[in-house]
Protein backbone atom coordinates (compact mmCIF):
# COMPACT_ATOMS: atom_id res chain seq x y z
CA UNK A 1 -32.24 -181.15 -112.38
CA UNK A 2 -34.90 -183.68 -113.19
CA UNK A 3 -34.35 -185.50 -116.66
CA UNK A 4 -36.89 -186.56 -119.60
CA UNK A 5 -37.62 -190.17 -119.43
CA UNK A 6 -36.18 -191.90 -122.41
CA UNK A 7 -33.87 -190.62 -125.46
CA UNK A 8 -36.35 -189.24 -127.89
CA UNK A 9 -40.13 -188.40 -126.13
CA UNK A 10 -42.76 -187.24 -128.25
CA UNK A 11 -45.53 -185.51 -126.15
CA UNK A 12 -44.03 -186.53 -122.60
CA UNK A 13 -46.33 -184.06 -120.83
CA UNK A 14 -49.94 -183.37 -120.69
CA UNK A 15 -51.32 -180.52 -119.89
CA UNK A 16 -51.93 -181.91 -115.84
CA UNK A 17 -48.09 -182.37 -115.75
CA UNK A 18 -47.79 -178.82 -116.21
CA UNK A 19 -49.99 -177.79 -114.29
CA UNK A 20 -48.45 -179.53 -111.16
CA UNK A 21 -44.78 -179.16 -112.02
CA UNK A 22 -43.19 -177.63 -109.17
CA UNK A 23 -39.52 -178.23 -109.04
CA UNK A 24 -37.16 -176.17 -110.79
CA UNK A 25 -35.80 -177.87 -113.79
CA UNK A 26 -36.24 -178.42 -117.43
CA UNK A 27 -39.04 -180.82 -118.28
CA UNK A 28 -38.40 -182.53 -122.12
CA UNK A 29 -42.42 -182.90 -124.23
CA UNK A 30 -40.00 -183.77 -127.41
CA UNK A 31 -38.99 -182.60 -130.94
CA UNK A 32 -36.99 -179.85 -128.72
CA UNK A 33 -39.32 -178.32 -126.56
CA UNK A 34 -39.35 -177.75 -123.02
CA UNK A 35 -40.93 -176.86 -119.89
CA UNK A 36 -38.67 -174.67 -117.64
CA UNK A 37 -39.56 -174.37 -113.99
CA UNK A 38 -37.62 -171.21 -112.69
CA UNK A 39 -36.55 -171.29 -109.20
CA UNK A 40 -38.85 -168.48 -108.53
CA UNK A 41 -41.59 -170.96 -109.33
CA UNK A 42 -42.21 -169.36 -112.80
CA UNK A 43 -43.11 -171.63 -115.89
CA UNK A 44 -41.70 -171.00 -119.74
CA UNK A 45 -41.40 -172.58 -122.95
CA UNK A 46 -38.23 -172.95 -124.54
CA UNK A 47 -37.36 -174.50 -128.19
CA UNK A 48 -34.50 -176.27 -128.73
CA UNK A 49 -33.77 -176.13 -133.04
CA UNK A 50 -30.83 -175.82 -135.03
CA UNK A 51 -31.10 -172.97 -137.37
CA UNK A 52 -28.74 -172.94 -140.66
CA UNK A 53 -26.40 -175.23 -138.95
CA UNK A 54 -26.45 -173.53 -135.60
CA UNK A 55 -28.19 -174.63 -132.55
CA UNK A 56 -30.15 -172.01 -130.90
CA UNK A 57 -33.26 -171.38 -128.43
CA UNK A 58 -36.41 -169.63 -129.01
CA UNK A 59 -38.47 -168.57 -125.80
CA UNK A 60 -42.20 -169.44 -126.54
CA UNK A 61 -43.55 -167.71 -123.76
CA UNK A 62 -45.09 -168.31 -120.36
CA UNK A 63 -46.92 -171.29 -119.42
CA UNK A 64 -49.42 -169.32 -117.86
CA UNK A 65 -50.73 -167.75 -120.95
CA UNK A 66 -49.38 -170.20 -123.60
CA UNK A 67 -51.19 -173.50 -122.99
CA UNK A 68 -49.59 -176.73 -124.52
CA UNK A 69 -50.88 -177.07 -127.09
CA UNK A 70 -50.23 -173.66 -128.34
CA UNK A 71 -46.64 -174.22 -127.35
CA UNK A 72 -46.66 -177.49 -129.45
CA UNK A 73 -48.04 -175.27 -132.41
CA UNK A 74 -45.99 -172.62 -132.13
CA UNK A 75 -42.62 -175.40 -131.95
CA UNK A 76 -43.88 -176.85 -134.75
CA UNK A 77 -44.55 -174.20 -136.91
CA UNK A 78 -40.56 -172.94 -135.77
CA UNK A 79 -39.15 -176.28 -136.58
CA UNK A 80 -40.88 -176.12 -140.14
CA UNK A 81 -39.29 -172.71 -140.67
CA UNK A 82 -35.49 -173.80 -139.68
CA UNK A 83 -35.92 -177.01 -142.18
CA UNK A 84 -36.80 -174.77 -145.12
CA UNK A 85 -33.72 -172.96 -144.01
CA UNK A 86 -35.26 -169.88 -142.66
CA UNK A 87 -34.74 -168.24 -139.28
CA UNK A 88 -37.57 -168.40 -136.78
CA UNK A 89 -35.36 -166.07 -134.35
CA UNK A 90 -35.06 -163.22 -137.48
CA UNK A 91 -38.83 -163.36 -137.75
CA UNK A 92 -39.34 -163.73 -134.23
CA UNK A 93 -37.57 -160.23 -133.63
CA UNK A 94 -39.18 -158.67 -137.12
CA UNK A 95 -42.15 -159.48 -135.42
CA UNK A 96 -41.72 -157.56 -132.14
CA UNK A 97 -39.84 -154.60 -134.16
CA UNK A 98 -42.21 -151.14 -133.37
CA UNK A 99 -42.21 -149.48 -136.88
CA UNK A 100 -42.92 -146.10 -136.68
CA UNK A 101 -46.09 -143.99 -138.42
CA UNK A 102 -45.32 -141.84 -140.92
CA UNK A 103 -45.98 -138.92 -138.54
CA UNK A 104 -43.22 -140.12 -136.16
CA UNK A 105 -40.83 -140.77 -139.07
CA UNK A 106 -41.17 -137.40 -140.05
CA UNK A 107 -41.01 -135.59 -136.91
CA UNK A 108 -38.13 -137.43 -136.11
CA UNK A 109 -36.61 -136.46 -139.49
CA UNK A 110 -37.29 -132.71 -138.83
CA UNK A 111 -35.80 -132.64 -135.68
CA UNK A 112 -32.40 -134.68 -136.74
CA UNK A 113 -31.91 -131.70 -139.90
CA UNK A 114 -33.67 -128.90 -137.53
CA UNK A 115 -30.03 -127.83 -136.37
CA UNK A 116 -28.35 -128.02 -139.48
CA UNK A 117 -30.82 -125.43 -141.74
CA UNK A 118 -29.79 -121.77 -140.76
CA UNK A 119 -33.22 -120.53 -141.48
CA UNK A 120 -35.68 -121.39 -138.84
CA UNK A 121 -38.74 -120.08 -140.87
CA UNK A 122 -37.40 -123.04 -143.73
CA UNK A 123 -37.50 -125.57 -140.79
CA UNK A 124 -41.17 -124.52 -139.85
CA UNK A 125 -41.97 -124.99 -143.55
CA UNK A 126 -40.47 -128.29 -143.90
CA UNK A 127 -42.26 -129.95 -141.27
CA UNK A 128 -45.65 -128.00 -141.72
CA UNK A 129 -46.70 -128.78 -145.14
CA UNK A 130 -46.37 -132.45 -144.24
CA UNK A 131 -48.68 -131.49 -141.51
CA UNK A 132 -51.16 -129.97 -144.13
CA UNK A 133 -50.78 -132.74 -146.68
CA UNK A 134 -49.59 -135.63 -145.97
CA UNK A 135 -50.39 -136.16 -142.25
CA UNK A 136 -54.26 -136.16 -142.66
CA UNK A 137 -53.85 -138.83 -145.44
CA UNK A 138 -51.01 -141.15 -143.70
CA UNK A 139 -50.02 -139.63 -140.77
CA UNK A 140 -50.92 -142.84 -138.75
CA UNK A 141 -50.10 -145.38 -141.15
CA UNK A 142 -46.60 -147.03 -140.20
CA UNK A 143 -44.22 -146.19 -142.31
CA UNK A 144 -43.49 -149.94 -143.82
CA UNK A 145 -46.71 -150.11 -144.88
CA UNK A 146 -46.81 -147.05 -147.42
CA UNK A 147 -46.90 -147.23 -150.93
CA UNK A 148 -46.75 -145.33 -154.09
CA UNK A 149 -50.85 -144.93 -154.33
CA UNK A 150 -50.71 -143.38 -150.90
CA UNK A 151 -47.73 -140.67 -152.06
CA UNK A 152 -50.70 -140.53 -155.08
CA UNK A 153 -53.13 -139.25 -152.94
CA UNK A 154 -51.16 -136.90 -151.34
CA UNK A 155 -49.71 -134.75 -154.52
CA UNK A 156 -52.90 -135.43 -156.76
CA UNK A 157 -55.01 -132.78 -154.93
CA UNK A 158 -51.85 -130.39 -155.64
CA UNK A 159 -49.95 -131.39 -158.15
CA UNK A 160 -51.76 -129.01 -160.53
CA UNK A 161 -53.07 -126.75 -158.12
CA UNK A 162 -50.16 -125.63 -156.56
CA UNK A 163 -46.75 -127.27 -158.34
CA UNK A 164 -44.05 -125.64 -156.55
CA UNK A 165 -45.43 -126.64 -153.08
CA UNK A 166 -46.29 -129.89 -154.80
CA UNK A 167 -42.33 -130.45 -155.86
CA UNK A 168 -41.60 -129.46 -152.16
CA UNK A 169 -43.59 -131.69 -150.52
CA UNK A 170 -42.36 -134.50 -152.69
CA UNK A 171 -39.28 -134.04 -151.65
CA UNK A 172 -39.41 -133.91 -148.46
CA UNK A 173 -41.32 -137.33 -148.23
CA UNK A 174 -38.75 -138.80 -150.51
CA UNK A 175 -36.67 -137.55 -147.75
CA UNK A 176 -38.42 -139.62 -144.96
CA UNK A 177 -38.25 -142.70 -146.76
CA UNK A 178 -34.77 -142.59 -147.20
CA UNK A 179 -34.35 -142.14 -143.44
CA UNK A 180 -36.92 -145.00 -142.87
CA UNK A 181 -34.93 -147.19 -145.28
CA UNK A 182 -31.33 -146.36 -143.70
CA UNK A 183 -32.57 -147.29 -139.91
CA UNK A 184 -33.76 -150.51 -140.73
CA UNK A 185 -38.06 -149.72 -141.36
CA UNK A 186 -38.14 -150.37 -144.92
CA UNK A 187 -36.95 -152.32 -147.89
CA UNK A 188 -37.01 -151.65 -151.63
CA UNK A 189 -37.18 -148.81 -153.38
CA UNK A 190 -38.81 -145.41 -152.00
CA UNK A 191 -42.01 -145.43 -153.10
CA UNK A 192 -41.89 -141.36 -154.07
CA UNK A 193 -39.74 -142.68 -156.95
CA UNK A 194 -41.43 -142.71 -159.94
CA UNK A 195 -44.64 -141.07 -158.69
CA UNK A 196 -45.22 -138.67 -161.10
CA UNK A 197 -45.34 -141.36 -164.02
CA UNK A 198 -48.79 -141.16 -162.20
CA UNK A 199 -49.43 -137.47 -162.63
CA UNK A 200 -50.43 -135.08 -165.02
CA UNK A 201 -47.81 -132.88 -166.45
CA UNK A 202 -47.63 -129.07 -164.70
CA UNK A 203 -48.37 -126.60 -166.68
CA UNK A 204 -47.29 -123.41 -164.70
CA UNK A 205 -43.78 -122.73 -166.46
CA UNK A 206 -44.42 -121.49 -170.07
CA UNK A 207 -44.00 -124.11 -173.10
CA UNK A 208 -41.55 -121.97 -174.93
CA UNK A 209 -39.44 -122.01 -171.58
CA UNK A 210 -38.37 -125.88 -171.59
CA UNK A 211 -35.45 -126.49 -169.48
CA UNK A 212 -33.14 -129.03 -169.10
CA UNK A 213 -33.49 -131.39 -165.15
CA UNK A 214 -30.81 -130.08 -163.27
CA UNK A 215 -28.76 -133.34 -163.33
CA UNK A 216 -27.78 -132.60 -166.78
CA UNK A 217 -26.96 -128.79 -166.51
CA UNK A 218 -23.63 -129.24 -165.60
CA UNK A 219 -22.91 -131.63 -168.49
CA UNK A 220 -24.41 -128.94 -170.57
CA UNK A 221 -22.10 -126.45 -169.55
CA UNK A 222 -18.81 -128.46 -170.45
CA UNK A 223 -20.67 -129.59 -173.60
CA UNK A 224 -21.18 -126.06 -174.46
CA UNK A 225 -17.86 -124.38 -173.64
CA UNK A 226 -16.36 -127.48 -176.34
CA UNK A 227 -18.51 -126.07 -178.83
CA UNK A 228 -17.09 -124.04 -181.46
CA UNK A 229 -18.92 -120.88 -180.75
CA UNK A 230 -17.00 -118.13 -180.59
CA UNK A 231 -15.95 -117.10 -177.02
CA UNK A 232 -17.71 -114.02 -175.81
CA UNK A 233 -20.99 -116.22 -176.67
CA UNK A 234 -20.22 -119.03 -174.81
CA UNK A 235 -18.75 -116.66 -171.62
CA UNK A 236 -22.26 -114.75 -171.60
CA UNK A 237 -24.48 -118.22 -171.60
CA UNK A 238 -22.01 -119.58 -169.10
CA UNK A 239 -22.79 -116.81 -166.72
CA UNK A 240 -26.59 -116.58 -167.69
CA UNK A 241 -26.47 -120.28 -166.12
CA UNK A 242 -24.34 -119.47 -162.83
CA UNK A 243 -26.08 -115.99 -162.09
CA UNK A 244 -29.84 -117.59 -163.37
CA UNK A 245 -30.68 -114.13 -164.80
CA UNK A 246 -32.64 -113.30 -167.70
CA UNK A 247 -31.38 -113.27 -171.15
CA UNK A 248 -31.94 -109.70 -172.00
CA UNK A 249 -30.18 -108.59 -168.55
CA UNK A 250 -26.95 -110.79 -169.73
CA UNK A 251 -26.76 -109.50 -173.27
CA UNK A 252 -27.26 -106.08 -172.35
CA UNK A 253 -24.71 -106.18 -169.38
CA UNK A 254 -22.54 -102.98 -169.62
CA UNK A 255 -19.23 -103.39 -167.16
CA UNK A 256 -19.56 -100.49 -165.04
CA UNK A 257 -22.32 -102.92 -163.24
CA UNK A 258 -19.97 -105.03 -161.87
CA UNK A 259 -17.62 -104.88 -158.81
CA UNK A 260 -15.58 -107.28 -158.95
CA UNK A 261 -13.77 -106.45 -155.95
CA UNK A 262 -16.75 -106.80 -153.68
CA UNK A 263 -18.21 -109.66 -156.28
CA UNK A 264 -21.52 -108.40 -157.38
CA UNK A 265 -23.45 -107.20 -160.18
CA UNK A 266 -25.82 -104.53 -160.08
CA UNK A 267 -28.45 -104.24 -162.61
CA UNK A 268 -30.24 -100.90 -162.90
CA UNK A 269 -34.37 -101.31 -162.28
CA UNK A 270 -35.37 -100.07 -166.12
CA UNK A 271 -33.61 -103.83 -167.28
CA UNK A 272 -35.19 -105.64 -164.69
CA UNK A 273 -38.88 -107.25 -165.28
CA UNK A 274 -39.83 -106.12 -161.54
CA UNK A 275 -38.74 -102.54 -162.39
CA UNK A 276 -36.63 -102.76 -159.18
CA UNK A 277 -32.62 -102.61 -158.83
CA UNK A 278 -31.60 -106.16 -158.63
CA UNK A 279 -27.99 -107.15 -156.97
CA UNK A 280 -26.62 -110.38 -157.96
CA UNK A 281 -24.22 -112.04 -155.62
CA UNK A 282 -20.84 -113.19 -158.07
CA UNK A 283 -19.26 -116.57 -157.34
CA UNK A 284 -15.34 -117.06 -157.92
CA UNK A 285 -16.49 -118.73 -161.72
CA UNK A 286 -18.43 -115.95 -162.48
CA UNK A 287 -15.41 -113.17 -161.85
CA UNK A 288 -13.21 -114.95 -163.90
CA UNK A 289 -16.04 -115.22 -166.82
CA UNK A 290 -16.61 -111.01 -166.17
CA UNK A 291 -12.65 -110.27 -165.79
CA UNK A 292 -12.50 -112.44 -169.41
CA UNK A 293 -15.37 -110.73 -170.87
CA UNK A 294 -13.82 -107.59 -170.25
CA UNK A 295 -10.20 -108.06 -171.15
CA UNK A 296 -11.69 -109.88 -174.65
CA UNK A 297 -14.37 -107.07 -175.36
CA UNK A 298 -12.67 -104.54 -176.19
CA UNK A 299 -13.27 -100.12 -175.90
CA UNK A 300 -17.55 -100.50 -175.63
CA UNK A 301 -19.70 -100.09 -172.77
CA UNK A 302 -21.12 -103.77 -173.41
CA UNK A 303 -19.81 -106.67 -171.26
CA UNK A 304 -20.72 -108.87 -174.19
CA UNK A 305 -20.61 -107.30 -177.11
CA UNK A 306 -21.91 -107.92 -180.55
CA UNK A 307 -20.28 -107.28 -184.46
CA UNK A 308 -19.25 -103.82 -182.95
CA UNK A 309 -18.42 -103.15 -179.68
CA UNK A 310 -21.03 -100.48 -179.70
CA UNK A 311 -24.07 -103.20 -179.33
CA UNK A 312 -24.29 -106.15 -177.40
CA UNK A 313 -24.82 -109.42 -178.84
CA UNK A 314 -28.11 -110.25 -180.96
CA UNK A 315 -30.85 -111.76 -178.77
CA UNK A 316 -31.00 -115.05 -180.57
CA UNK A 317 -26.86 -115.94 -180.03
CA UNK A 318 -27.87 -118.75 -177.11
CA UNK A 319 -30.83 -119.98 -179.69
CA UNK A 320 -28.48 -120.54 -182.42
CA UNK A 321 -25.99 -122.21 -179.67
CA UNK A 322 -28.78 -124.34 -178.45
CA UNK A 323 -29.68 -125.52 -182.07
CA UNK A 324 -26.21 -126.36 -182.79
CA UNK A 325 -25.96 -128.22 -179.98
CA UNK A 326 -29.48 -130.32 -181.24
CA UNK A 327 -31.45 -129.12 -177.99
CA UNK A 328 -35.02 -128.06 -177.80
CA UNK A 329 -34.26 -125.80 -174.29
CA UNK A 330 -34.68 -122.51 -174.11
CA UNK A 331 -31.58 -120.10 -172.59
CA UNK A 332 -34.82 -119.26 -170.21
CA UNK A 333 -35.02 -122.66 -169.02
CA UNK A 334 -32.09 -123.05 -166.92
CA UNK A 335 -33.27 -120.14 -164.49
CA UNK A 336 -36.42 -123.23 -164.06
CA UNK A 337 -33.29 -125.98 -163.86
CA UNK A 338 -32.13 -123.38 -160.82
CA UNK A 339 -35.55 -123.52 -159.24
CA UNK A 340 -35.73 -127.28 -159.24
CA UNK A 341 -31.76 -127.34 -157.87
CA UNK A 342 -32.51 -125.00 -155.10
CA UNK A 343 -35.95 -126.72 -153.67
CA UNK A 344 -34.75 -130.56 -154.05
CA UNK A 345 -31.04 -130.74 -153.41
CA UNK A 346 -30.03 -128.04 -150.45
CA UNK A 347 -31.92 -126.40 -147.45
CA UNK A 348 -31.60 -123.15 -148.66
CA UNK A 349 -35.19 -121.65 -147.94
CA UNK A 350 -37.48 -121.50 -150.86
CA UNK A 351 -37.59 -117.65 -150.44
CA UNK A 352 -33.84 -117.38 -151.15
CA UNK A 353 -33.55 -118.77 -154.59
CA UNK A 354 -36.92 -116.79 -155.53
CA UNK A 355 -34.73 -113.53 -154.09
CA UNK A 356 -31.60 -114.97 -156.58
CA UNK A 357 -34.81 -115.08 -159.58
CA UNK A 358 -35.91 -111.86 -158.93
CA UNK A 359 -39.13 -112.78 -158.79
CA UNK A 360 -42.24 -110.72 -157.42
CA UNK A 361 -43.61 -112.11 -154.36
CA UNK A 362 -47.41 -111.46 -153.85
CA UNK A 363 -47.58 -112.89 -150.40
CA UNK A 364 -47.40 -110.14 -148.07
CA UNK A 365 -45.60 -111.83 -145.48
CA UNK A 366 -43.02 -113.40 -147.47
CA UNK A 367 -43.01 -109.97 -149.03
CA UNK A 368 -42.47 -108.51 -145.55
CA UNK A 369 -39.32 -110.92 -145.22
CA UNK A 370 -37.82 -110.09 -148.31
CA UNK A 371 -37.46 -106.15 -147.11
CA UNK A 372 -33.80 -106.74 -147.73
CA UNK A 373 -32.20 -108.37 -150.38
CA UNK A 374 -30.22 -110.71 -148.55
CA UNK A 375 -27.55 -110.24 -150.64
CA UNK A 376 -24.63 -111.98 -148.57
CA UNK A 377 -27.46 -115.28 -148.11
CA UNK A 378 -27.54 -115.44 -152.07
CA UNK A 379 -23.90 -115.50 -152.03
CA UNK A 380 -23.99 -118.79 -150.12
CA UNK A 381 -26.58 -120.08 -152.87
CA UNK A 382 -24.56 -119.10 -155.67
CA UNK A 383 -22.05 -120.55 -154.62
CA UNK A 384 -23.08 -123.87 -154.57
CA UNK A 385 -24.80 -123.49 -157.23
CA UNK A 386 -21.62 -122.60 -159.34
CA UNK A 387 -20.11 -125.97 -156.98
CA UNK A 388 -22.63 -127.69 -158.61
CA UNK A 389 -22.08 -126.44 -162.30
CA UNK A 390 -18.25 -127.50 -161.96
């Protein structure tokens, strides 16, 4: 193999040289870089540096489409990097990295969950309202180069407009930035974090029914059952909070609604808003609460009842508990901490936990879905969400 002339060269070859190189070999032009003949006849540029302390090489390309001088730059500007005690070879490969667009991230996202939601028409929902709202705005923006006033633009339209979709689809991109930040396509924080410091506050739940975030319900709920309420209050709000029924159908419980051997609670249609029998699904928590209720309430009808067993408690018992505890929630509010539960931390479709609400759905297909009450579905629901509570 032919040898460079001399122990350090500086510029050895010219761009002729090159050109008329023929035999394989490595040809020195100095500071570490090289012309390597192939024995195939091919031409390359290899770098010789040591990067933090270790000696590597850096391919620079061929010599028929890098010229010498651009090899020269491109050495140089290497060299500079590996004295400041960077790594040209890290960069070198960040370079050539192919970052996905937001609409690949997604997709790919979708399809890696797809098999683990049970309900096919929540899959199609996932994936399809970042087709409506996101995708026209950043669908073919790669996903490193995304930022807070993009996720912005994409809830702002909404955000007032239509919050619970809103809430969903911000979710679901926090979801794809945490994906693109565990495989390696982004760094920092998720820019969905903290976005609605940026929007207006949404006004579709009622004032008067403030709730506490999720996060802190289950703190609430061992913070309440410490407080010196007497018991039968404290069992009825705990099991307003795991069943996420109304106030009036909890204090006016009467025990011939529940089975507890099949675990359910069946509350006749005149107590129900709707006007429509509503079955609520019992989690293991919530039998125990009932089977206490009942052994502690005495001879009366009620499940909870009041100064006499012949009424129930007085519709302002969880006020006074909430007051005492220096909160300014409403007993209402933790059917909206439910809500937010349901939609941002499981996969359970968004038509379940409206089922477990017993709320009126005006949308005649969703309507057409709900025929039956899914009542062995909501089970699964409560059940977490009780998981969740304890």
């Amino acid at each position: 193999m032919p040898k460079a002339e001399g122990r350090h060269p500086e510029k050895a070859l010219s761009a002729l040289k090159v050109k008329h190189l023929k035999e394989p070999g490595r040809y020195t032009d100095g500071n570490g870089l090289y012309l390597v003949v192939d024995p195939s006849g091919a031409k390359r540029w290899l770098l010789r540096v040591t990067i933090q302390g270790k000696r590597s090489d850096i391919g620079l390309g061929s010599a028929g489409l890098v010229s010498l001088v651009e090899a020269r730059e491109k050495a140089f500007e290497y060299r500079k990097q590996a004295r400041a005690g960077g790594d040209p070879l890290a960069a070198k490969r960040e370079a050539k990295k192919i970052y996905p667009t937001f609409k690949k991230a997604a997709e790919t996202v979708h399809q890696e969950h797809k098999a683990a939601w049970k309900n096919a028409k929540h899959a199609d929902q996932w994936i399809n309202t970042l087709k409506q709202y996101a995708f026209p705005l950043v669908g073919e923006l790669r996903i490193d180069r995304i930022d807070t006033p993009e996720i912005l633009k994409i809830l702002s339209p909404i955000w007032l407009a239509k919050p619970e979709t809103a809430r969903r689809v911000r979710q679901r991109l926090k979801n794809v930035f945490d994906w693109a930040k565990a495989s390696g396509y982004r760094v920092g924080d998720n820019p969905v974090d903290g976005v609605t410091r940026g929007l207006p506050k949404q006004v579709d739940r009622d004032e008067h029914h403030a709730a506490l975030p999720f996060a802190e319900v289950p703190a609430f709920v061992k913070a309440m059952k410490a407080t010196t309420s007497n018991l039968i209050s404290k069992l009825a709000f705990e099991l307003l909070i795991l069943t996420a029924t109304r106030t009036s159908e909890i204090l006016l419980a009467e025990k011939d609604e529940f089975d507890l051997q099949a675990e359910f609670w069946t509350i006749p249609a005149e107590r129900m808003k709707a006007k429509r029998i509503h079955r609520v699904p019992l989690s293991a928590r919530a039998v125990e609460i009932v089977k206490e209720a009942i052994d502690y309430s005495g001879e009366g009808k009620y499940l909870f009842p009041g100064r006499s067993e012949k009424s129930p408690l007085s519709n302002t018992v969880f006020l006074q508990m909430l007051k005492r505890m220096e909160l300014s929630v409403t007993a209402h509010g933790f059917r909206s901490s439910f809500r937010d539960w349901a939609s941002e931390t499981t996969a359970f479709p968004s038509e379940l936990a409206e089922m477990a609400l017993a709320h009126t759905i005006e949308n005649k297909v969703e309507a057409a879905y709900r025929r039956g009450d899914l009542l062995e579905k909501r089970r699964e629901l409560m059940a977490a969400w009780s998981s969740f509570l304890m």
